[in-house]
Protein backbone atom coordinates (compact mmCIF):
# COMPACT_ATOMS: atom_id res chain seq x y z
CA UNK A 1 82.37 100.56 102.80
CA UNK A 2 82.21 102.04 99.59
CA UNK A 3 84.56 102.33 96.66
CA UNK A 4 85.55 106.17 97.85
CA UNK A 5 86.52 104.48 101.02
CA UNK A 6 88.64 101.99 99.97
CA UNK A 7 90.78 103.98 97.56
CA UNK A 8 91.16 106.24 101.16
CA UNK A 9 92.27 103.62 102.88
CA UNK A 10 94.42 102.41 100.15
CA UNK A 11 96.07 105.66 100.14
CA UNK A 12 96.70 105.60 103.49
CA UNK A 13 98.38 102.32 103.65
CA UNK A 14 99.88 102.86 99.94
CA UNK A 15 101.76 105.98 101.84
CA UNK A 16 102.63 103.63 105.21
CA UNK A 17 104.04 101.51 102.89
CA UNK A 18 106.13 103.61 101.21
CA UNK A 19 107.55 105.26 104.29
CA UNK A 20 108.66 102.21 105.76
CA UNK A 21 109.93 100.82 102.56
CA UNK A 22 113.80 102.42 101.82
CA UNK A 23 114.96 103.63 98.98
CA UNK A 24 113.24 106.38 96.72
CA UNK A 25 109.88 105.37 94.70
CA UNK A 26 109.05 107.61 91.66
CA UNK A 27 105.28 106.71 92.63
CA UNK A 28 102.43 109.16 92.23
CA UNK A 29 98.79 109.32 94.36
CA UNK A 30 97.08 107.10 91.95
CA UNK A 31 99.65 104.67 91.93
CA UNK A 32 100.26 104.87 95.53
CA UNK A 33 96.58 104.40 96.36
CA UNK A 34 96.48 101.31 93.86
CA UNK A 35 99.39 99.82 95.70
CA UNK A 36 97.81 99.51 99.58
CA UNK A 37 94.23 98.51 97.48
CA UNK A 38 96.91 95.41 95.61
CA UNK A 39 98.57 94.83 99.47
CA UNK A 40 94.87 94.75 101.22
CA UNK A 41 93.77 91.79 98.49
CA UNK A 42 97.16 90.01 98.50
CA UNK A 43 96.68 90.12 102.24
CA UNK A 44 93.22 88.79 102.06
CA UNK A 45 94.08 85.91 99.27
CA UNK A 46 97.32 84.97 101.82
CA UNK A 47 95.17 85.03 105.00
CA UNK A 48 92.70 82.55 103.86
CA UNK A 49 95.03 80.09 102.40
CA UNK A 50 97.02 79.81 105.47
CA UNK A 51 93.61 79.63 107.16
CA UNK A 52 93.89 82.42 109.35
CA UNK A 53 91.15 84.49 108.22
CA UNK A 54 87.88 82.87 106.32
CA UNK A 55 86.15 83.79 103.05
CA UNK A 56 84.22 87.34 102.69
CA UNK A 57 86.57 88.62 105.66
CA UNK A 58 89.09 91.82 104.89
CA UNK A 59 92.60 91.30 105.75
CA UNK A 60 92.75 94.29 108.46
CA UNK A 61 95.02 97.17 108.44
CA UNK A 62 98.53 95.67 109.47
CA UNK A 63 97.75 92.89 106.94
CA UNK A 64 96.96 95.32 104.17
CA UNK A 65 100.42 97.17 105.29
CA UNK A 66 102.34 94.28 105.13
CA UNK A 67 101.17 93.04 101.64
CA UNK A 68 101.80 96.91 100.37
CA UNK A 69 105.24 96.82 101.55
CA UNK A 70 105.73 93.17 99.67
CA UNK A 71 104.62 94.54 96.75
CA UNK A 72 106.42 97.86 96.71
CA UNK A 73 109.86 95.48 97.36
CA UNK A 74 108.75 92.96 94.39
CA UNK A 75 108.08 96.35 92.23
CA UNK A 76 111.33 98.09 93.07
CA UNK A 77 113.25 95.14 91.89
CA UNK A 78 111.53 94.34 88.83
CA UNK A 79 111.83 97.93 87.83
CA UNK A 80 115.43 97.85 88.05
């Protein structure tokens, strides 16, 4: 997959994320995009050290979602 498609699918999970996340983000597209991109490699970084996925392997969607919405929360509360 090319760079084009992983800024979609950042988007996509960027958005996910901040649906499910409460509370009102100030967050524009690019920043939105750059935040599922940030929760698909924290994903991929915490999958292989707990072993679950190996080296050169993506995280996967839910993953990806997951470390968005971790990221958004850490965000909102330093920005406060």
């Amino acid at each position: 997959m090319g760079i084009i498609g992983t800024i979609l699918i950042g988007l996509v999970v960027g958005l996910l994320a901040r649906w499910l996340h409460p509370g009102h983000d100030r967050l524009g597209l690019i920043m939105t995009a750059l935040l599922g991109i940030a929760g698909s490699v924290l994903a991929t970084f915490a999958g292989q050290a707990l072993g679950l996925i190996r080296m050169g392997q993506p995280a996967g969607f839910l993953g990806a979602l997951i470390g968005a919405v971790v990221i958004l929360f850490v965000y909102t509360r330093i920005k406060r």
